[in-house]
N, C-alpha and C. Protein backbone atom coordinates (compact mmCIF):
# COMPACT_ATOMS: atom_id res chain seq x y z
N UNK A 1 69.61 76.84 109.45
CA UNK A 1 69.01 78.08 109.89
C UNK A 1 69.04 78.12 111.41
N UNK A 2 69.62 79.05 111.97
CA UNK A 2 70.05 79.61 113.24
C UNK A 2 68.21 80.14 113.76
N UNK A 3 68.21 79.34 115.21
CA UNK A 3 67.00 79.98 115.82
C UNK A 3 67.39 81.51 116.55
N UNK A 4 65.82 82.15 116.99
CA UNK A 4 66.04 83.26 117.21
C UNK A 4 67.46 83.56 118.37
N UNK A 5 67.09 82.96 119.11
CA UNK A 5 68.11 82.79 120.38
C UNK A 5 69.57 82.71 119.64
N UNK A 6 69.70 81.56 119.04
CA UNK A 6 71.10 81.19 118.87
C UNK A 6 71.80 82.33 118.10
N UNK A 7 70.85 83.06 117.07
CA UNK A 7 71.01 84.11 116.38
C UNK A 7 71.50 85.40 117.39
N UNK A 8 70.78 85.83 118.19
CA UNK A 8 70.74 86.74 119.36
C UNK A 8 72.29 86.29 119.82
N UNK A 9 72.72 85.22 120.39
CA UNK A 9 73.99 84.58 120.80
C UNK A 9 74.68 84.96 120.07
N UNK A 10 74.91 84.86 118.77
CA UNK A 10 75.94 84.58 117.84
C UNK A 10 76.23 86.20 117.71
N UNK A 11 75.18 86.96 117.37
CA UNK A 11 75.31 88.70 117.41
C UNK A 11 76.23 89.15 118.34
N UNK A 12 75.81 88.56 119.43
CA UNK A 12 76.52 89.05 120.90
C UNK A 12 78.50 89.04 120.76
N UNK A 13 78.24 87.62 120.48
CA UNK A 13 79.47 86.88 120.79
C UNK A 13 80.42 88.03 119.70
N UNK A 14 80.00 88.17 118.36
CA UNK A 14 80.61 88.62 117.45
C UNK A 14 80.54 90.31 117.40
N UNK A 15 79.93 90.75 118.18
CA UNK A 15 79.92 92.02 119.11
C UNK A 15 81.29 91.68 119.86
N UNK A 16 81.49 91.29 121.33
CA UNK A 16 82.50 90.88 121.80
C UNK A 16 83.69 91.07 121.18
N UNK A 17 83.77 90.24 119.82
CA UNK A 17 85.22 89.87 119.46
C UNK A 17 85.34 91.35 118.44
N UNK A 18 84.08 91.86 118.43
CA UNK A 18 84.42 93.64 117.38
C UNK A 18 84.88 94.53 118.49
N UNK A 19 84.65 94.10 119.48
CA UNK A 19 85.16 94.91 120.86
C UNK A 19 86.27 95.19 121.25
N UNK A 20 86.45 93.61 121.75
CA UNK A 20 87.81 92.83 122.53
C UNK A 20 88.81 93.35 122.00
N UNK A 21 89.03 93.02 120.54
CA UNK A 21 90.26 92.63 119.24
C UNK A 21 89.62 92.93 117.87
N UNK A 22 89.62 94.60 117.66
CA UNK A 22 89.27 94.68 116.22
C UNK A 22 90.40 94.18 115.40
N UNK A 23 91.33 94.62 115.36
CA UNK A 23 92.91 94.01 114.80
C UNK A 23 92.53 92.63 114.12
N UNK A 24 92.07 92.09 115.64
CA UNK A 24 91.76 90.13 114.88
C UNK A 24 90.56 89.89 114.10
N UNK A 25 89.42 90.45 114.44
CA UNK A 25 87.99 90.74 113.69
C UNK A 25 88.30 91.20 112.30
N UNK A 26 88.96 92.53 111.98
CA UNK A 26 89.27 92.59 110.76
C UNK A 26 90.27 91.84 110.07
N UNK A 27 90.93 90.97 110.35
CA UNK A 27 91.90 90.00 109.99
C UNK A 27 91.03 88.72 109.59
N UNK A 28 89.97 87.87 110.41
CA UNK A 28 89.02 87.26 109.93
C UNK A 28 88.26 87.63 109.01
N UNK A 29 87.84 88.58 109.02
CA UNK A 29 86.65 89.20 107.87
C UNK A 29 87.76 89.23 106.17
N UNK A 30 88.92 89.70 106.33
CA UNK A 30 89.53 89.41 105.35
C UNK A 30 90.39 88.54 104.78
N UNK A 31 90.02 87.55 105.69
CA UNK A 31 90.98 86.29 105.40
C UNK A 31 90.47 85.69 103.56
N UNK A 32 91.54 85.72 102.85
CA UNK A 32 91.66 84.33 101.94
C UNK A 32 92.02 83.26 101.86
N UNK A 33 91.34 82.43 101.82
CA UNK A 33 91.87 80.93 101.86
C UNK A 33 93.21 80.97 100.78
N UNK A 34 94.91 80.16 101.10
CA UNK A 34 96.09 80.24 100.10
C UNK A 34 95.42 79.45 98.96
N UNK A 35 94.73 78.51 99.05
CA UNK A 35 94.21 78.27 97.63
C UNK A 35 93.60 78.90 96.62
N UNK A 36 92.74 80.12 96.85
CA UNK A 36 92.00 80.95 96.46
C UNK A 36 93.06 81.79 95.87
N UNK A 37 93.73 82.08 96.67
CA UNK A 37 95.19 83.21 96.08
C UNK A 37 95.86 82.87 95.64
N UNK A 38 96.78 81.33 95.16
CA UNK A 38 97.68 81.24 94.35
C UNK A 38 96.56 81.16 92.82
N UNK A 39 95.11 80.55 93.14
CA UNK A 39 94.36 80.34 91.94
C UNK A 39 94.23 81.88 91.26
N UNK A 40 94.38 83.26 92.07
CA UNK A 40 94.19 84.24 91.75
C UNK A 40 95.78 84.86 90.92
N UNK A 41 96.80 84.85 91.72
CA UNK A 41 98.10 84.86 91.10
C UNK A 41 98.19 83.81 89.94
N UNK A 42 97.51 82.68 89.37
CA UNK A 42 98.12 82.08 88.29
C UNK A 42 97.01 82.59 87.86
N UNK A 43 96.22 82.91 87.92
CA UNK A 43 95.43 83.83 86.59
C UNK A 43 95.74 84.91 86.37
N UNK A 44 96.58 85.83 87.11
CA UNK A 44 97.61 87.05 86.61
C UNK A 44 98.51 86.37 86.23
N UNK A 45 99.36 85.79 85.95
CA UNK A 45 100.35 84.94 85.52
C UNK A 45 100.16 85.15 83.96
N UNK A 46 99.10 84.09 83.99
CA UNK A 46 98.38 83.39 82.84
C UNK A 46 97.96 85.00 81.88
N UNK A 47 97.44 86.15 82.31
CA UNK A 47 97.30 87.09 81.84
C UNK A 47 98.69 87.68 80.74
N UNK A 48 99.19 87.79 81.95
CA UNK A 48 100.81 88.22 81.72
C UNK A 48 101.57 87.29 80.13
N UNK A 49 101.50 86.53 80.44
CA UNK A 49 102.38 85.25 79.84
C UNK A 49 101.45 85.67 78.18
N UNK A 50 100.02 85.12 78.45
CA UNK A 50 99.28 85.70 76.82
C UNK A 50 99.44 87.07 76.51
N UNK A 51 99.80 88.01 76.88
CA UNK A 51 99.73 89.29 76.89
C UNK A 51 101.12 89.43 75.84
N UNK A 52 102.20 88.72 76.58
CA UNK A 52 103.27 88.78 75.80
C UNK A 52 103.40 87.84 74.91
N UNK A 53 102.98 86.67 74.72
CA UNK A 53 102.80 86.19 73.80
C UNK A 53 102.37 86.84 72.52
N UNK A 54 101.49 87.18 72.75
CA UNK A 54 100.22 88.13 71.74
C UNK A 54 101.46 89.34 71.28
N UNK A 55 101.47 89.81 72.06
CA UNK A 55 102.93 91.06 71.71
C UNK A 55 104.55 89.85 70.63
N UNK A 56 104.56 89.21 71.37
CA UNK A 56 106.05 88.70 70.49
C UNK A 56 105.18 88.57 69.25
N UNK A 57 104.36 87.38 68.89
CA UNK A 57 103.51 87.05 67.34
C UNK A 57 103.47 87.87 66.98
N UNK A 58 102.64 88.82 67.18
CA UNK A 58 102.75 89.81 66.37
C UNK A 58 103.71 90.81 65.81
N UNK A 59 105.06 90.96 66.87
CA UNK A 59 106.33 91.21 66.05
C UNK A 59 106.51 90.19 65.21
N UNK A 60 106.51 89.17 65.40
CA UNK A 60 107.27 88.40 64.84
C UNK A 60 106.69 88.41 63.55
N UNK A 61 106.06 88.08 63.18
CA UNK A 61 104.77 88.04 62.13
C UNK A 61 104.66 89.71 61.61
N UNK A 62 105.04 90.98 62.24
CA UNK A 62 104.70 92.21 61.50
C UNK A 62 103.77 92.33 61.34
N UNK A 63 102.50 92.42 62.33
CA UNK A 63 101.46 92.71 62.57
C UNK A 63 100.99 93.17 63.48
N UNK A 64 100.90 94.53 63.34
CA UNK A 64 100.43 95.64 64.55
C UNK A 64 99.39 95.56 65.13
N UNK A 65 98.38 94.80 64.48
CA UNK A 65 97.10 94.83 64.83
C UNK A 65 97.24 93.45 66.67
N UNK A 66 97.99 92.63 66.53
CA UNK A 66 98.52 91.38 67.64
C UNK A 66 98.99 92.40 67.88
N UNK A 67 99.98 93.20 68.00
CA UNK A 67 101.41 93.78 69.12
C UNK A 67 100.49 94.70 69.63
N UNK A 68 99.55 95.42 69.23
CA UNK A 68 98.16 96.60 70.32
C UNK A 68 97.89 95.79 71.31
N UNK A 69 96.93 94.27 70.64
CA UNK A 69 96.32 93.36 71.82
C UNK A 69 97.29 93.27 72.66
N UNK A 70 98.26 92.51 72.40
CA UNK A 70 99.12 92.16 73.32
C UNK A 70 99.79 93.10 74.74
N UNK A 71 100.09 94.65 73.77
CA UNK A 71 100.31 95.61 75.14
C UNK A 71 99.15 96.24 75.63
N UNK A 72 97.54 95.63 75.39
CA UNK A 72 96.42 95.82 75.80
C UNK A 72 96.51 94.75 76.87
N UNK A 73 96.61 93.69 76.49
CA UNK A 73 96.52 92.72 77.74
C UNK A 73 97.85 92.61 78.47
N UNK A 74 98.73 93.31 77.88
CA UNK A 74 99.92 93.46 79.32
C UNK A 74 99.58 94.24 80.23
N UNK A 75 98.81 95.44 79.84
CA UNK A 75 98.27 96.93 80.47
C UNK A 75 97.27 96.34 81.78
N UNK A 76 96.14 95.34 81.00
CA UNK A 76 95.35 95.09 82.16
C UNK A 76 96.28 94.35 82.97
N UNK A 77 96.40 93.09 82.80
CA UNK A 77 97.74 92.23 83.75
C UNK A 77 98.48 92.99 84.48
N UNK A 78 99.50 94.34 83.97
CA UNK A 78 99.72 95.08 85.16
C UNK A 78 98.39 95.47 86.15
N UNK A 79 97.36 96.17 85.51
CA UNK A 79 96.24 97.00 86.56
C UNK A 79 95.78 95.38 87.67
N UNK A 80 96.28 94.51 86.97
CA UNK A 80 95.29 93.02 87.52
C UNK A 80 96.82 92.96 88.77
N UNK A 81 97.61 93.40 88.76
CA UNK A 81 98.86 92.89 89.73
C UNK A 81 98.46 94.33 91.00
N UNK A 82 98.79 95.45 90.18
CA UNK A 82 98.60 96.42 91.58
C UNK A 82 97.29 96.53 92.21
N UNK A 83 96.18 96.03 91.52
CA UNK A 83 94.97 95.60 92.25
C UNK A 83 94.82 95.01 93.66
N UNK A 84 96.00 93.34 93.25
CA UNK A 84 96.37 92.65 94.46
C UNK A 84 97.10 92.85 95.23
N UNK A 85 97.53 94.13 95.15
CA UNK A 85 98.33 94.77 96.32
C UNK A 85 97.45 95.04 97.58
N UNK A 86 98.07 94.80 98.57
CA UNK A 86 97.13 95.50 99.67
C UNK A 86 97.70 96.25 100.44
């Protein structure tokens, strides 16, 4: 826990850098760590991959009720990809 002062400091300073260099301020504020984001891309992956899975079985097998799920969870997996667009 930041005392009053250091608090007061830290406001300032981060005033400053919203000043100086918004460009870089908003570039910090939205930074993701690459670990965080490939963990986010292999869980669209992973979406993707069961999605079609779920879709082939259920051709394969002649069961409509799997081939819906399956282009249900391809549907989100796409909305889950243009999401991570920025």
């Amino acid at each position: 826990m930041l005392s009053h002062d250091e608090d007061r400091h830290l406001r300032a300073i981060e005033q400053w850098f919203e000043e100086s260099d918004p460009a870089f301020t908003r570039m910090l504020r939205n930074y993701e760590p690459p670990e965080r984001r490939r963990q986010r891309s292999a869980g669209r992956i992973a979406v993707d991959i069961t999605g079609g899975l779920l879709f082939l079985i259920g051709a394969v097998a002649a069961t409509a009720i799997l081939m819906v799920f399956g282009v249900l969870v391809l549907a989100v997996g796409a909305c889950l990809h243009l999401a991570a667009r920025d």
